[in-house]
C-alpha atoms as a PDB file:
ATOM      1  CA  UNK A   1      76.075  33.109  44.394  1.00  0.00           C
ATOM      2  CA  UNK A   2      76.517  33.168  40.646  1.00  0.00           C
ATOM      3  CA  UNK A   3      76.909  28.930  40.530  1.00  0.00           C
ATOM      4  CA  UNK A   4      73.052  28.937  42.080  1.00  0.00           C
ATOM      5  CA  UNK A   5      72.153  32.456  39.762  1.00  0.00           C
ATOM      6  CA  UNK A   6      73.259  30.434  36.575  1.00  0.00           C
ATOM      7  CA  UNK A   7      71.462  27.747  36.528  1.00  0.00           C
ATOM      8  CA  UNK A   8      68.375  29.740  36.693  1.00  0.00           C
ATOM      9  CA  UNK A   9      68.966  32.004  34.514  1.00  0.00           C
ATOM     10  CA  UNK A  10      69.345  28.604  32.187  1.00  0.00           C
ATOM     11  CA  UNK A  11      65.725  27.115  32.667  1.00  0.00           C
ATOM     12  CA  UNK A  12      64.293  30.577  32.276  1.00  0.00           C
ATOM     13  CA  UNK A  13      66.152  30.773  29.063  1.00  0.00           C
ATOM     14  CA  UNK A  14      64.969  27.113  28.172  1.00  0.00           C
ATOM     15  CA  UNK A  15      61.429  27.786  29.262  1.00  0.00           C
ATOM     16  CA  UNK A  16      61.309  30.975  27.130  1.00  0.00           C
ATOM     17  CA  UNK A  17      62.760  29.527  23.864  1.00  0.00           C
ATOM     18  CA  UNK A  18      60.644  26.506  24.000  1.00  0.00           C
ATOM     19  CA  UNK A  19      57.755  28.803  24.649  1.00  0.00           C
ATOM     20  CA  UNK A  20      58.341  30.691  21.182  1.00  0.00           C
ATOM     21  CA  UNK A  21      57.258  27.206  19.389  1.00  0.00           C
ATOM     22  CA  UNK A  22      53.976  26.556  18.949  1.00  0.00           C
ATOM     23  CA  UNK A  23      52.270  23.472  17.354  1.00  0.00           C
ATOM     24  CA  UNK A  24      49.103  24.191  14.815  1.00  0.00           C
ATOM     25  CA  UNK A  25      46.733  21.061  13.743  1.00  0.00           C
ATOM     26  CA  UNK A  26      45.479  20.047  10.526  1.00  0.00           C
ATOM     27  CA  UNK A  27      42.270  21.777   8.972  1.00  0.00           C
ATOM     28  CA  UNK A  28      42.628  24.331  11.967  1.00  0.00           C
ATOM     29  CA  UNK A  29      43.977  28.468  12.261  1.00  0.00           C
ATOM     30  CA  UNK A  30      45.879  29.920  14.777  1.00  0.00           C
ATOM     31  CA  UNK A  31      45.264  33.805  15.182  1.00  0.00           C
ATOM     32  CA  UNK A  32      48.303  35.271  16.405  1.00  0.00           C
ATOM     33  CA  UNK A  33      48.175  38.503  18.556  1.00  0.00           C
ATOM     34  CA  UNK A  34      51.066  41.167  19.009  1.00  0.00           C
ATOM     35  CA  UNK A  35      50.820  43.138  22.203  1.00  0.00           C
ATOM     36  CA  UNK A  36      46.925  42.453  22.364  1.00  0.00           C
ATOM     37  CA  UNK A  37      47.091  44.041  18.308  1.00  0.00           C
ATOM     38  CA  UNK A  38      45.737  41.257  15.895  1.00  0.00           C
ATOM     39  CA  UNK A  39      49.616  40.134  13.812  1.00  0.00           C
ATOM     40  CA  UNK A  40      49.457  37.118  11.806  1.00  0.00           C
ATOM     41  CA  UNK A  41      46.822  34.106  11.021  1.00  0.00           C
ATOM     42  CA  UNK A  42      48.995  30.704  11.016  1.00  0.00           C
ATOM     43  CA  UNK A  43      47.956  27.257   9.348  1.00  0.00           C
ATOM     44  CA  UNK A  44      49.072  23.621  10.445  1.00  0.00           C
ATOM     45  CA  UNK A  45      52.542  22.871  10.654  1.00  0.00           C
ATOM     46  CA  UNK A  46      55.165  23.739  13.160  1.00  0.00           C
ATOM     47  CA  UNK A  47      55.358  27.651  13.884  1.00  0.00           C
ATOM     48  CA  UNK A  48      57.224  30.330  15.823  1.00  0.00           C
ATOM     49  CA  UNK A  49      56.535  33.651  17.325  1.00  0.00           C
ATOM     50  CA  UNK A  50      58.335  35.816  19.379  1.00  0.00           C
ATOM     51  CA  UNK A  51      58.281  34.838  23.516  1.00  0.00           C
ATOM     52  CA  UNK A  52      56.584  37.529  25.497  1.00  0.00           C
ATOM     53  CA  UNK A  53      55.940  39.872  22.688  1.00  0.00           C
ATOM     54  CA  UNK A  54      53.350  37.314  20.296  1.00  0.00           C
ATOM     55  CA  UNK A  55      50.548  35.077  21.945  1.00  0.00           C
ATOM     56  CA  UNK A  56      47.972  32.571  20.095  1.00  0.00           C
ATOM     57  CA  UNK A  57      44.773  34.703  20.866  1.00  0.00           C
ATOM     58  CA  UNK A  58      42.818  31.465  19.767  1.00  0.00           C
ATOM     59  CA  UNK A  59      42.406  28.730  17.298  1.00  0.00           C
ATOM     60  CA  UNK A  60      39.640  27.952  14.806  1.00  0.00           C
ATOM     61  CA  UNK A  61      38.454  24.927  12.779  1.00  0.00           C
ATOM     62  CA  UNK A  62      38.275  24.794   9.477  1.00  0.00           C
ATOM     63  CA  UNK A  63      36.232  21.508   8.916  1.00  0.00           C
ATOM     64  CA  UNK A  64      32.803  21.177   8.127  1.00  0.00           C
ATOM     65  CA  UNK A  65      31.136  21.576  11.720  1.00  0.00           C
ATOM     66  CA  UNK A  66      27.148  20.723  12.383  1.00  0.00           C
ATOM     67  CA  UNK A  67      24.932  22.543  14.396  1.00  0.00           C
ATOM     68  CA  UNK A  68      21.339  21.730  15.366  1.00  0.00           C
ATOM     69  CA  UNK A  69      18.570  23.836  16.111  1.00  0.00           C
ATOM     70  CA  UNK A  70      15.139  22.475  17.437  1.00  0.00           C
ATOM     71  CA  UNK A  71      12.721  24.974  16.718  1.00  0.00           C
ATOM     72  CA  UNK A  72       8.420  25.131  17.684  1.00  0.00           C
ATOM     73  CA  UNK A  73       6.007  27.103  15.661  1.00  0.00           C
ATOM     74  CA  UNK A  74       2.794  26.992  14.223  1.00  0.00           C
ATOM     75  CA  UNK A  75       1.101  26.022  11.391  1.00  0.00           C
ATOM     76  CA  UNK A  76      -1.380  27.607   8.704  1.00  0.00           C
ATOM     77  CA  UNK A  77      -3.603  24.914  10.181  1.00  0.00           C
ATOM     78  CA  UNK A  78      -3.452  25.791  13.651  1.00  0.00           C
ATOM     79  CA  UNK A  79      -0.826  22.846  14.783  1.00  0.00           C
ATOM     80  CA  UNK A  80       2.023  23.187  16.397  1.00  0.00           C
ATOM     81  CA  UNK A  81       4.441  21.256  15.371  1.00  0.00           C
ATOM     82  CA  UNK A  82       8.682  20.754  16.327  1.00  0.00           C
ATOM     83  CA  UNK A  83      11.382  21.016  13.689  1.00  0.00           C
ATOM     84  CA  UNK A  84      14.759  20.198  13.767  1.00  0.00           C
ATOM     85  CA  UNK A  85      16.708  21.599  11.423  1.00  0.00           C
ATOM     86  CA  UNK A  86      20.761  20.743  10.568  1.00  0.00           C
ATOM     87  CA  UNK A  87      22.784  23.209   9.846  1.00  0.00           C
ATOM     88  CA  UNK A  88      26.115  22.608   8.565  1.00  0.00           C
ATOM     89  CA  UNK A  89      28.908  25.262   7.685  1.00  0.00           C
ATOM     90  CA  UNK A  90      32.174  25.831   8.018  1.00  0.00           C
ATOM     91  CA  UNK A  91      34.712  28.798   8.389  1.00  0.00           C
ATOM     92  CA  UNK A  92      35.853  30.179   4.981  1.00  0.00           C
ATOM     93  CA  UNK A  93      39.813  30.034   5.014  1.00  0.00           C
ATOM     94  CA  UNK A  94      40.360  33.567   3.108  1.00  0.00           C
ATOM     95  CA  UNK A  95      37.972  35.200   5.950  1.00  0.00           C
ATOM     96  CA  UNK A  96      39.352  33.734   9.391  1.00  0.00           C
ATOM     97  CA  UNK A  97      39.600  37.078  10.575  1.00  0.00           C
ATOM     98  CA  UNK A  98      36.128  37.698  10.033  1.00  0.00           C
ATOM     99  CA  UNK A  99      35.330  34.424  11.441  1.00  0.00           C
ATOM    100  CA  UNK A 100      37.177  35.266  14.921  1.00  0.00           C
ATOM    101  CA  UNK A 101      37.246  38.608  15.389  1.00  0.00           C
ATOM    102  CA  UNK A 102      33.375  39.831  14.146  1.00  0.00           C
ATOM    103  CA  UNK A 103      31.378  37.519  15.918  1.00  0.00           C
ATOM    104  CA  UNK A 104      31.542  36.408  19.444  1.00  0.00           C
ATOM    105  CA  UNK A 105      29.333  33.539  19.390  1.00  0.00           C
ATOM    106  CA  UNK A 106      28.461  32.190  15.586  1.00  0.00           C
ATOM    107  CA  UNK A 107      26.378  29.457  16.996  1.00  0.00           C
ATOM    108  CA  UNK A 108      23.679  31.685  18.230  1.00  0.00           C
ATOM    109  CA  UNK A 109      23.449  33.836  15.303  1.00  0.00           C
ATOM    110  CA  UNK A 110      22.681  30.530  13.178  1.00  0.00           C
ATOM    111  CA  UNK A 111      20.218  29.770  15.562  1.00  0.00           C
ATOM    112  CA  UNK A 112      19.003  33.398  15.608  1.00  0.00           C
ATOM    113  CA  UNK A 113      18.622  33.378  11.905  1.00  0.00           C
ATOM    114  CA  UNK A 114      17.078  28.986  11.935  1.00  0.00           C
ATOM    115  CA  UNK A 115      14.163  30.209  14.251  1.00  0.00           C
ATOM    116  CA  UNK A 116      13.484  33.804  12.237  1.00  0.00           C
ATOM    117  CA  UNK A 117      13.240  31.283   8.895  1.00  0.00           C
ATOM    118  CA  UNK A 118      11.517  28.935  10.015  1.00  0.00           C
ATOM    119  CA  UNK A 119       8.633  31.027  12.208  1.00  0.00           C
ATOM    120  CA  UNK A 120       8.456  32.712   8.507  1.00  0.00           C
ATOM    121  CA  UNK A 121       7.968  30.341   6.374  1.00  0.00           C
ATOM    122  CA  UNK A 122       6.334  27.506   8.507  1.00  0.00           C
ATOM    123  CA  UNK A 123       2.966  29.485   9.424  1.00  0.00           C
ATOM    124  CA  UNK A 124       2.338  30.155   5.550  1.00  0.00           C
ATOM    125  CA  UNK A 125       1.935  25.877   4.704  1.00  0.00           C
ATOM    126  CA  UNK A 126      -0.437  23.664   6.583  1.00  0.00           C
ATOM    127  CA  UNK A 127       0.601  20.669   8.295  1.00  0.00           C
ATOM    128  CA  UNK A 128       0.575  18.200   5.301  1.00  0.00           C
ATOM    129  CA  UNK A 129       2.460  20.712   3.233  1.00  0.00           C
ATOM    130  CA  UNK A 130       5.678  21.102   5.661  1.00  0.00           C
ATOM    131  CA  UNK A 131       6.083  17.557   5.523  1.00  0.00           C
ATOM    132  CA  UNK A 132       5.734  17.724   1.437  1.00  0.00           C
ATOM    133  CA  UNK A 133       7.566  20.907   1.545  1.00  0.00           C
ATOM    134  CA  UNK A 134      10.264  20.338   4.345  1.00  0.00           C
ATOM    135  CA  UNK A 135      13.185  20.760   1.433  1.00  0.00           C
ATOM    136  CA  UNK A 136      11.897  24.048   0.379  1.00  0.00           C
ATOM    137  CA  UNK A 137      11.839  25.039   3.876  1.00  0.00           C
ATOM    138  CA  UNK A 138      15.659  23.792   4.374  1.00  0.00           C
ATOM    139  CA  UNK A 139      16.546  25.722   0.763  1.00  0.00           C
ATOM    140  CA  UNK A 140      15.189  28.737   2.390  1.00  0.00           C
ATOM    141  CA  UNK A 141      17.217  28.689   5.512  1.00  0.00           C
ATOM    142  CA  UNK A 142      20.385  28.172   3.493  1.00  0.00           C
ATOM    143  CA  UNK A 143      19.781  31.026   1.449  1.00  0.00           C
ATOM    144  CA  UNK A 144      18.472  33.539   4.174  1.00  0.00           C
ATOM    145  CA  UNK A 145      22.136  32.308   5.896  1.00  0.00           C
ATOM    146  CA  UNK A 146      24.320  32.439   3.337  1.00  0.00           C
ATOM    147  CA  UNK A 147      23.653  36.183   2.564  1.00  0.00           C
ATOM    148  CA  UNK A 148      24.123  37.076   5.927  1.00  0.00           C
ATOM    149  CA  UNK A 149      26.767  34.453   7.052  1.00  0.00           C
ATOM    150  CA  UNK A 150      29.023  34.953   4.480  1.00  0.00           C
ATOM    151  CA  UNK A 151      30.172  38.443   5.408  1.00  0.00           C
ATOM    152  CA  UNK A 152      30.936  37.000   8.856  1.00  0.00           C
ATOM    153  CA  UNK A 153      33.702  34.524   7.362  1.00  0.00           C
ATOM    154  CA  UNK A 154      31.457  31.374   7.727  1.00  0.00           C
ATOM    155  CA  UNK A 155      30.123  29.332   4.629  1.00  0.00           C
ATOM    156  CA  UNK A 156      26.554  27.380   4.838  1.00  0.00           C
ATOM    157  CA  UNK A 157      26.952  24.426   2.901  1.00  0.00           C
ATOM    158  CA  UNK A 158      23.596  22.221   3.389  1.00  0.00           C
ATOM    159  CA  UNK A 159      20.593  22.806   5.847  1.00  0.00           C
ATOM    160  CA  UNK A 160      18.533  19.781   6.591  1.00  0.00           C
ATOM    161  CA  UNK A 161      15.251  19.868   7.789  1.00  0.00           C
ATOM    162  CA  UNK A 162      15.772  16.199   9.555  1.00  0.00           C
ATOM    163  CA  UNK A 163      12.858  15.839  12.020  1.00  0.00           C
ATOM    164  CA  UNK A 164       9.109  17.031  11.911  1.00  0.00           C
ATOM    165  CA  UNK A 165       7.045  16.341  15.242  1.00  0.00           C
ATOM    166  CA  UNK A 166       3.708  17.432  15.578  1.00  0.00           C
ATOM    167  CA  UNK A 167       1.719  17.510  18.742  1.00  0.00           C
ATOM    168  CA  UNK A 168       1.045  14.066  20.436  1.00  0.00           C
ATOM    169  CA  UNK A 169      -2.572  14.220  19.894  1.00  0.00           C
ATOM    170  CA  UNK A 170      -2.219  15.630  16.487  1.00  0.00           C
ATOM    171  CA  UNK A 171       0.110  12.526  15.827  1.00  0.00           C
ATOM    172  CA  UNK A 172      -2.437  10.359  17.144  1.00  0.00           C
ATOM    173  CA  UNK A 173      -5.757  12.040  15.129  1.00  0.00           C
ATOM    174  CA  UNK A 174      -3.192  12.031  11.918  1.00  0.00           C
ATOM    175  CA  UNK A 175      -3.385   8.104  12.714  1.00  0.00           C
ATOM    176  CA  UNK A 176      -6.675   7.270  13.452  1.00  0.00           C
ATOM    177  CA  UNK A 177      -7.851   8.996   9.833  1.00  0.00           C
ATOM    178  CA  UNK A 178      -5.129   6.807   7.938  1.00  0.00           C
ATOM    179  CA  UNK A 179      -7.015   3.602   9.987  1.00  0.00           C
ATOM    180  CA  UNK A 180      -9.863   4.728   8.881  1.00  0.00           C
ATOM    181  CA  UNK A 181      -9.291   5.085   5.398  1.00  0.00           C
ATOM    182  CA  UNK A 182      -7.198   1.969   5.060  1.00  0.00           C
ATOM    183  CA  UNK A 183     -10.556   0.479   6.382  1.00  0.00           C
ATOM    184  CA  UNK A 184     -12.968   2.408   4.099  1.00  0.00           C
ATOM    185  CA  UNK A 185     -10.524   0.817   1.655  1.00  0.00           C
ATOM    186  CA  UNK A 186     -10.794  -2.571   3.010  1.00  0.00           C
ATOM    187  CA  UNK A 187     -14.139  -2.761   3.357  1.00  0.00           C
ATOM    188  CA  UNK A 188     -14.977  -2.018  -0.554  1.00  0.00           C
ATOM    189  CA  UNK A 189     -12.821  -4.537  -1.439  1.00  0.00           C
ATOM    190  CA  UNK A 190     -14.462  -7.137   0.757  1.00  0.00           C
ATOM    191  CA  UNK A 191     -17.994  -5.838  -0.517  1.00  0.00           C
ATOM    192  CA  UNK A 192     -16.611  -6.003  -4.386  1.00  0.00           C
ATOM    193  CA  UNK A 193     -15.653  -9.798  -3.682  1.00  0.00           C
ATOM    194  CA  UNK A 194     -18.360 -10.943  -2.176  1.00  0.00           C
ATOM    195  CA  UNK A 195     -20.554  -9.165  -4.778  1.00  0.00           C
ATOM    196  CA  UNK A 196     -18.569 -10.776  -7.353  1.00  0.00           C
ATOM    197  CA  UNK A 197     -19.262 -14.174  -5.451  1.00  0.00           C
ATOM    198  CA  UNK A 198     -23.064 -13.938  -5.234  1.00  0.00           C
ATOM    199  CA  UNK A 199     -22.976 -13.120  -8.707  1.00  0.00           C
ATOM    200  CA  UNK A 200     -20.932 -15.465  -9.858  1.00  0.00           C
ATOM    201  CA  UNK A 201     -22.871 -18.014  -7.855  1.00  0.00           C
ATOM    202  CA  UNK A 202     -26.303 -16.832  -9.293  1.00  0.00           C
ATOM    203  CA  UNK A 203     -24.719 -17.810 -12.640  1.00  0.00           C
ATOM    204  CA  UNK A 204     -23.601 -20.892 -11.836  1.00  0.00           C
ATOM    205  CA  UNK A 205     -26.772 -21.295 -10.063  1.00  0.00           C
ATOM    206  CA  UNK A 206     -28.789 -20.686 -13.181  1.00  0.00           C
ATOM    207  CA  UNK A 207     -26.270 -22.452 -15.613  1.00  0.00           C
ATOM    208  CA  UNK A 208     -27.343 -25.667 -13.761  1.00  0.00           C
ATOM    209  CA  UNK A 209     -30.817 -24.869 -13.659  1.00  0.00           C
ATOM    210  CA  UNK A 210     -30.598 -24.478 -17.618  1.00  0.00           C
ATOM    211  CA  UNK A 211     -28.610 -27.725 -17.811  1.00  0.00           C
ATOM    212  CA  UNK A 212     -31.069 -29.861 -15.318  1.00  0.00           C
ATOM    213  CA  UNK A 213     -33.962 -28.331 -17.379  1.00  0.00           C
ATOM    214  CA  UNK A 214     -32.062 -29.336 -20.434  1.00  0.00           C
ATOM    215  CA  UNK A 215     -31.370 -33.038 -18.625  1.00  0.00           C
ATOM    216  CA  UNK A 216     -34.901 -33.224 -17.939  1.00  0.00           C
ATOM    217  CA  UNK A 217     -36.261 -32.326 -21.689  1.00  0.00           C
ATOM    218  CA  UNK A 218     -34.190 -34.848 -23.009  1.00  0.00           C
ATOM    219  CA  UNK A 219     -35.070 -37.676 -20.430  1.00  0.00           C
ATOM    220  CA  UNK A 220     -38.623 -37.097 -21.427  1.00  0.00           C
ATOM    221  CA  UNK A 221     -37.999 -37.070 -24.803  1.00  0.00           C
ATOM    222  CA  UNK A 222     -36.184 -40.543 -25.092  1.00  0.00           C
ATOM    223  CA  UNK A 223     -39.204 -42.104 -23.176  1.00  0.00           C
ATOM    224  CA  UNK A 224     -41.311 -40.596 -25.823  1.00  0.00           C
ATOM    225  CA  UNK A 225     -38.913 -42.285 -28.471  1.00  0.00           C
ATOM    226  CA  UNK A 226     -38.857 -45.043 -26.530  1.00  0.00           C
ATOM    227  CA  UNK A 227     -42.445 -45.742 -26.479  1.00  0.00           C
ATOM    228  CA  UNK A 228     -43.371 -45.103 -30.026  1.00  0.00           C
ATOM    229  CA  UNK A 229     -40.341 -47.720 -31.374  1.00  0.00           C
ATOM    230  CA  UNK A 230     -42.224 -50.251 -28.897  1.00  0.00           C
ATOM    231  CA  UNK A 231     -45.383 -49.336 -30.641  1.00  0.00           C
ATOM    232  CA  UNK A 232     -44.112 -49.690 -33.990  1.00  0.00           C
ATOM    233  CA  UNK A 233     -42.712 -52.982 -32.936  1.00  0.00           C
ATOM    234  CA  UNK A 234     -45.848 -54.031 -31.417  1.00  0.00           C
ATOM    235  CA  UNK A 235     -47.536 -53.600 -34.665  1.00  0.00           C
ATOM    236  CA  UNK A 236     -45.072 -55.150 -36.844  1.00  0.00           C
ATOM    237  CA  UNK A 237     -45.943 -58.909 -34.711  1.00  0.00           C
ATOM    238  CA  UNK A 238     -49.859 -57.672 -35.428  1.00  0.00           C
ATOM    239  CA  UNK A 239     -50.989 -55.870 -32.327  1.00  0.00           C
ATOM    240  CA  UNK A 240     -52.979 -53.151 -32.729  1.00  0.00           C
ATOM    241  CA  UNK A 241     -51.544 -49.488 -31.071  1.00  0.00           C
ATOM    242  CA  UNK A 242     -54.088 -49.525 -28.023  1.00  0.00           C
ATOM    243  CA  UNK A 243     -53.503 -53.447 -27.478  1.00  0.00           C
ATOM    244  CA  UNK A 244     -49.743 -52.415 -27.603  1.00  0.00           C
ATOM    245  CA  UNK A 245     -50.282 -49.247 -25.539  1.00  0.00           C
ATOM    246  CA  UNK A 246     -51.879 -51.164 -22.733  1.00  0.00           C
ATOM    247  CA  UNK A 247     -49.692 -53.953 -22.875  1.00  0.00           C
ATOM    248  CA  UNK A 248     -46.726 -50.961 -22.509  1.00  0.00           C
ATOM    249  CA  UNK A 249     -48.423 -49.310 -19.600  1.00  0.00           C
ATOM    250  CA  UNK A 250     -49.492 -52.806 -17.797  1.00  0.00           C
ATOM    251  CA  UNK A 251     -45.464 -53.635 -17.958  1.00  0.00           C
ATOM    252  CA  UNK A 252     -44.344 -50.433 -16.912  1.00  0.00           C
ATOM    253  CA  UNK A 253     -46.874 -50.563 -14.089  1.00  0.00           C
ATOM    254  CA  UNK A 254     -45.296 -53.893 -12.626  1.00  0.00           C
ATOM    255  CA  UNK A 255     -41.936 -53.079 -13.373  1.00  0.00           C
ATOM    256  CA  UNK A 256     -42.120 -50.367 -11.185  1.00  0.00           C
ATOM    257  CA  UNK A 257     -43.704 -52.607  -8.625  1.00  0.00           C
ATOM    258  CA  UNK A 258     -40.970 -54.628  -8.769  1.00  0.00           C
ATOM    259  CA  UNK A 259     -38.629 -52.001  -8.209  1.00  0.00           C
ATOM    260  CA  UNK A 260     -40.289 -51.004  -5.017  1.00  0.00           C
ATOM    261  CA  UNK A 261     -40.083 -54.503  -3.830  1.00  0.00           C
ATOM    262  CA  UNK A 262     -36.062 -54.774  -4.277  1.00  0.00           C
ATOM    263  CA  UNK A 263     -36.081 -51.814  -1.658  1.00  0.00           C
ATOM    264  CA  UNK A 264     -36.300 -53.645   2.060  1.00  0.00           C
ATOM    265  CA  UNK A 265     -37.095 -50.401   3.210  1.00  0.00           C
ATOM    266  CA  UNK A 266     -39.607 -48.636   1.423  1.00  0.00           C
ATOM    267  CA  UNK A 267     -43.293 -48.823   1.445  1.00  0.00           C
ATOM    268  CA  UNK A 268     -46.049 -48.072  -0.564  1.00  0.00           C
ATOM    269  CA  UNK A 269     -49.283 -46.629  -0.136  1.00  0.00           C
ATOM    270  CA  UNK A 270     -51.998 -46.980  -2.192  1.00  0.00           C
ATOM    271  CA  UNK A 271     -54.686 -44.616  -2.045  1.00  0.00           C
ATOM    272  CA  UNK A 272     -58.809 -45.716  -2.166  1.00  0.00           C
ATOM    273  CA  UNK A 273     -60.416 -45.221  -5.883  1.00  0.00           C
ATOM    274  CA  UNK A 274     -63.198 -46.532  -7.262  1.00  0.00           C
ATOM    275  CA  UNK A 275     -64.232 -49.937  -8.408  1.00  0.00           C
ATOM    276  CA  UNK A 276     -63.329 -50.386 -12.169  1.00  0.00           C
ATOM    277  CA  UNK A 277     -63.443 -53.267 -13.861  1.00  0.00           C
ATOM    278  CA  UNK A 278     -60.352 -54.891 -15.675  1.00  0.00           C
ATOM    279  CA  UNK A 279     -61.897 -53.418 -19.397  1.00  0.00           C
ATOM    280  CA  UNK A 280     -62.214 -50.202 -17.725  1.00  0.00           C
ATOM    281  CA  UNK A 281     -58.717 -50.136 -16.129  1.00  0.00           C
ATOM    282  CA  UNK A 282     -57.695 -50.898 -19.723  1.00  0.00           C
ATOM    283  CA  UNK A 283     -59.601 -48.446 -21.471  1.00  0.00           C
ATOM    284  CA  UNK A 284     -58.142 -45.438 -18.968  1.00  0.00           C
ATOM    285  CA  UNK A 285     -54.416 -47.053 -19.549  1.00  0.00           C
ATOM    286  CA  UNK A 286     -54.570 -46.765 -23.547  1.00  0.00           C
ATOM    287  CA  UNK A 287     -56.153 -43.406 -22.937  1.00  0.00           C
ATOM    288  CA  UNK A 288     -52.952 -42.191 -20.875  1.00  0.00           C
ATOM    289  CA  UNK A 289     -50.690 -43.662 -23.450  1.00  0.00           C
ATOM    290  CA  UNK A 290     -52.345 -42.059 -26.472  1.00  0.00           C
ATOM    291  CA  UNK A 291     -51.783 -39.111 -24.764  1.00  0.00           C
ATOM    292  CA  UNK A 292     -48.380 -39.757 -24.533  1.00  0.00           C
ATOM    293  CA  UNK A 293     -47.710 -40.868 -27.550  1.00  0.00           C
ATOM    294  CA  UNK A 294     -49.345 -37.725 -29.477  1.00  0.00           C
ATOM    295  CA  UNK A 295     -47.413 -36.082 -27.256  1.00  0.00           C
ATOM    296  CA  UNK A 296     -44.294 -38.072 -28.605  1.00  0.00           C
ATOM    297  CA  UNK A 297     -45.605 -37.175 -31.857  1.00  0.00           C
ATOM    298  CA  UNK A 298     -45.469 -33.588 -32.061  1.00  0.00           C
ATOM    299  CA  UNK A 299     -41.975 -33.013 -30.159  1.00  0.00           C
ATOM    300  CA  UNK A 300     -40.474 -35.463 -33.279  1.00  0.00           C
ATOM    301  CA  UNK A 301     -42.362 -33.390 -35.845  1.00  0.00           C
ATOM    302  CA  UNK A 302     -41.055 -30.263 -33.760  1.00  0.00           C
ATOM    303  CA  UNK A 303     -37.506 -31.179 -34.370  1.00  0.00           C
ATOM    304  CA  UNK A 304     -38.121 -32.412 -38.046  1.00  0.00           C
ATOM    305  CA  UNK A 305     -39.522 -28.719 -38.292  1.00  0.00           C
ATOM    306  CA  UNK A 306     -36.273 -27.247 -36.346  1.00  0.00           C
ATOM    307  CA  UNK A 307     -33.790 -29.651 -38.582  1.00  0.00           C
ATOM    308  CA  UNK A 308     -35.574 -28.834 -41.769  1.00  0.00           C
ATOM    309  CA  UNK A 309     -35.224 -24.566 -41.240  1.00  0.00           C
ATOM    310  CA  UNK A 310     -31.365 -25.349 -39.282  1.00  0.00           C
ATOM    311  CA  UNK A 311     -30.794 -26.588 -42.911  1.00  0.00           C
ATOM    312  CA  UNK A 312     -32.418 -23.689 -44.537  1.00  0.00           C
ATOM    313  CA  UNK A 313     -30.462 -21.211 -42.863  1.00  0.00           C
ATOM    314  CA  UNK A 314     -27.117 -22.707 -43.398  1.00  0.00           C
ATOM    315  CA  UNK A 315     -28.086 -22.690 -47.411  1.00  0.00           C
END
């Protein structure tokens, strides 16, 4: 009986030493209890407590743990609108105790305390503001925390105000204005350039208007020129200014004849007058051209005028 009894005894032996060894990870606590009476706190390494007498009541984690709390509310401008805010913390290693043994469940007092912030602060701004403001908001959370937190054993080290949702239709009036302005602004720009383009044609317009004008002053004044050197010429072989003039007009009146008959497809139409007889014809001829040539006369004693006071001025 005490060959089978021994080898028993053995494993229980075995079983309990092993069982006083206890493994504790890195960045992690191990709260060590004494007959249900809080003992010892242990960090990372290899540890020991007594078999049956000591038990690890529980382990926390001392890293920097996130926790996320969606929260709805209201706005000053009568939206409601979803915000999800980040918390992260972690447990403070001088207050584990704290941390373990004064609150049951940390993660809902963060929440608690994420929903009484935000359902203060969020109602005071209007919908444009949170979105401006959504750091403020975050700054306020960690500070109503931290006071209140820190007592418990847990440190707040950043709260983020990551996501802002309004309502669907809210989301979708919010869009329709920014079309609408982008295509207020569109529109003015599309009414500046083609204002500028009218304009800027009207000018261009009129600058060639001016320099046609110009052409056409010029043109006439040549042919004035023109006329009286022929004239003068005329006289210098001893013909007299209305024997020249009519010989001018007579040779200007079948050149252009001449010109209309190099054309195989124009036509001309010569409208009914009354009889005149060749002197007549004449006489009317070297009337034009006098005309034309006193005309002639006074735009050369115009610009003899205009060179005569350029001259003057630049004295």
């Amino acid at each position: 009986m005490n060959f089978y009894l021994f080898p028993i005894i053995f494993f229980v032996a075995l079983v309990i030493l092993i069982s006083a060894f206890f493994v504790v990870k890195e960045q992690t606590a191990a709260i060590i209890e004494r007959f249900g009476k809080f003992h010892s706190i242990r960090q990372s390494g290899l540890k020991m407590k007594i078999p049956l007498v000591d038990r690890v009541s529980g382990r926390l984690s001392l890293k920097i743990q996130q926790l996320d709390v969606l929260v709805e509310t209201k706005t000053l401008d009568d939206v409601f609108v979803k915000l999800k805010v980040s918390v992260q913390y972690m447990v403070i290693r001088e207050k584990v105790y704290d941390a373990f043994y004064r609150l049951d469940y940390p993660h809902e007092q963060i929440t608690s305390f994420v929903f009484d912030v935000i359902r203060a602060e969020v109602p005071k701004m209007k919908l444009d503001d949170v979105f401006v403001k959504k750091d403020d908001i975050a700054n306020a959370v960690k500070s109503e925390l931290n006071d209140y937190m820190t007592d418990y054993g847990f440190d707040i080290i950043k709260t983020l105000v990551t996501d802002i949702d309004p309502d669907a239709q809210v989301k979708s009036a919010m869009n329709r204005i920014n079309a609408s302005e982008r295509e207020k602004i569109a529109a003015q720009y599309e009414g500046d350039a083609q204002r500028i383009l009218i304009v800027e044609k009207a000018k261009a317009e009129a600058e060639s208007k001016r320099l046609q004008g110009q052409g056409i002053a010029d043109q006439r004044r040549e042919i004035a020129r023109g006329l009286e050197e022929s004239v003068e010429v005329l006289n210098r072989v001893g013909i007299n200014s209305q024997e020249a003039s009519a010989l001018i007009v007579v040779t200007q009146h079948y050149d252009t004849l001449q010109s209309l008959g190099e054309e195989t497809n124009s036509n001309l139409i010569l409208l009914p007058n009354s009889p005149q007889t060749g002197s007549d014809m004449l006489n009317n001829m070297v009337a034009s051209f006098t005309a034309s040539n006193q005309i002639g006369e006074a735009m050369k004693r115009q610009e003899r005028e205009q060179e005569a006071k350029n001259k003057n001025n630049n004295k």
